[in-house]
C-alpha atoms as a PDB file:
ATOM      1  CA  UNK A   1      -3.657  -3.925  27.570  1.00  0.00           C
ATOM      2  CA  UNK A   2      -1.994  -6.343  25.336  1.00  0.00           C
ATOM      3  CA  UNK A   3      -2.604  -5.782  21.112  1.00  0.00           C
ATOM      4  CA  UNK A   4      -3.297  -8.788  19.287  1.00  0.00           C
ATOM      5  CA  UNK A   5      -1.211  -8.976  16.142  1.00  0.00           C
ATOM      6  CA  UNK A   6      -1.559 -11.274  13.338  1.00  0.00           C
ATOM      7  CA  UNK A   7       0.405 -11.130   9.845  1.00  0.00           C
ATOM      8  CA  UNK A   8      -1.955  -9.634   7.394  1.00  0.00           C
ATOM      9  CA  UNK A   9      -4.534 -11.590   4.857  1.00  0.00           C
ATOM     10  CA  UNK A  10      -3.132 -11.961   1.201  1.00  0.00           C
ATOM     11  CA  UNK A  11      -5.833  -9.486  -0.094  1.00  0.00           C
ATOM     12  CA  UNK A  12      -4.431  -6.402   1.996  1.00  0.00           C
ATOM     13  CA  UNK A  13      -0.622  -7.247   1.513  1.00  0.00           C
ATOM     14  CA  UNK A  14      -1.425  -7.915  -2.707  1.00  0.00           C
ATOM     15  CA  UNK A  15      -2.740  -4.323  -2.156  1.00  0.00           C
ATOM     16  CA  UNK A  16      -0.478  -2.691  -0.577  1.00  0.00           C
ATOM     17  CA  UNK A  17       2.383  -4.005  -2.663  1.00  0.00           C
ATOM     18  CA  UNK A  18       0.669  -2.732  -5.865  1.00  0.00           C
ATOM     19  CA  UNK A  19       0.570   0.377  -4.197  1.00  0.00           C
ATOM     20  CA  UNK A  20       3.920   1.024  -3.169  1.00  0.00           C
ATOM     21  CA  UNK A  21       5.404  -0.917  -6.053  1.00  0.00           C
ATOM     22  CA  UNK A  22       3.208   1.803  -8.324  1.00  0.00           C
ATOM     23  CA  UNK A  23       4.299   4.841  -6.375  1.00  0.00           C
ATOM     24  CA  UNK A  24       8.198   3.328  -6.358  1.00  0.00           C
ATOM     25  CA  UNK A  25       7.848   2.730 -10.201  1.00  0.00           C
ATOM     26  CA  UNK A  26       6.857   6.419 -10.972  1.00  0.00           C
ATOM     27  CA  UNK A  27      10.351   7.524  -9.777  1.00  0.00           C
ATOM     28  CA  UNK A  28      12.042   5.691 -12.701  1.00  0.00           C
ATOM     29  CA  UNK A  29       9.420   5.276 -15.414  1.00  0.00           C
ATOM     30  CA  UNK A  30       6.108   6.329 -16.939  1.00  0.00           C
ATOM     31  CA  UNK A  31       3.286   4.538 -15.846  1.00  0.00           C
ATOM     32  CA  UNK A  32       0.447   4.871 -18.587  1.00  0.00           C
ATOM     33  CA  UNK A  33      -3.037   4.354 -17.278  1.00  0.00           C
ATOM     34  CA  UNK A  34      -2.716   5.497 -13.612  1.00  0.00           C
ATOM     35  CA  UNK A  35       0.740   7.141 -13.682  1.00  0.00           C
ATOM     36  CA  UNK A  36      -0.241  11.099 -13.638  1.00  0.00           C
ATOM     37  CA  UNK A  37      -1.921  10.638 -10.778  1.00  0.00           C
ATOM     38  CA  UNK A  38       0.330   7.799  -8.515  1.00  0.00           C
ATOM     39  CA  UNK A  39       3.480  10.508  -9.385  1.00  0.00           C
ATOM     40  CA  UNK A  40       1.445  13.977  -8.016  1.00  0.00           C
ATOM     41  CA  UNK A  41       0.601  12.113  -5.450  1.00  0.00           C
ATOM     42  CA  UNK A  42       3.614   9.593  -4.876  1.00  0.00           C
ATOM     43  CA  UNK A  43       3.351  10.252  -0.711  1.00  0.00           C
ATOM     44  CA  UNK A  44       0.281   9.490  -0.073  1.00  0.00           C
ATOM     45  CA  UNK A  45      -0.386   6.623  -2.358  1.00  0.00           C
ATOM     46  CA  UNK A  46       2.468   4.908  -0.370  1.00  0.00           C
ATOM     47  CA  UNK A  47       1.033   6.330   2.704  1.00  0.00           C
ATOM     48  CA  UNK A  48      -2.337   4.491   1.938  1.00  0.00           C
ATOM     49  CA  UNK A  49       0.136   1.130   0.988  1.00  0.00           C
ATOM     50  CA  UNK A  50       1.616   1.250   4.769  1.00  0.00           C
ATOM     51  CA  UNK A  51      -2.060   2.333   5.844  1.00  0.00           C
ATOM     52  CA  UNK A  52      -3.453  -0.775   4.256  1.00  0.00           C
ATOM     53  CA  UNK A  53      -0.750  -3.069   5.707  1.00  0.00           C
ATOM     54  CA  UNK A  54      -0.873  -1.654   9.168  1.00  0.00           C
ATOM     55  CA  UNK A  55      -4.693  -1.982   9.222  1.00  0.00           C
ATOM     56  CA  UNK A  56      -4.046  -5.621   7.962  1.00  0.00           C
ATOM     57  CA  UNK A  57      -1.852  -6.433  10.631  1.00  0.00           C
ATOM     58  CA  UNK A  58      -4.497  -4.689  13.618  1.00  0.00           C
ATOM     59  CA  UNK A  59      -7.125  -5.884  12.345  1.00  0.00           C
ATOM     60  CA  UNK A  60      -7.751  -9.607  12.659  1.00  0.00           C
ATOM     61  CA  UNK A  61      -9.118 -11.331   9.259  1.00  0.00           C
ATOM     62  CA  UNK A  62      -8.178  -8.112   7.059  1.00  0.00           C
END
């Protein structure tokens, strides 16, 4: 059984770098509109970034 990889469509890598570049930024600053919740939850909105990549990468034309 062989996987088919394929790099991942610019939708789901512009999403997951807003994610992780969100949940990286609310280490060293304050983030206004969406900051309470990206820093409670910092783990898991980076968890959904690498989620979102990985299912762009598996998934052809994602």
């Amino acid at each position: 059984m062989r996987f088919r990889l394929s790099p991942p469509g610019l939708p789901a890598f512009l999403i997951s770098l807003i994610l992780a570049g969100s949940a990286i930024a609310t280490l060293y600053t304050q983030v206004a509109v969406v900051g309470h919740y990206v820093a409670t939850h910092r783990f898991w909105v980076l968890a959904a970034a690498y989620a979102v990549l990985f299912l762009g990468v598996v998934v052809d034309g994602l």
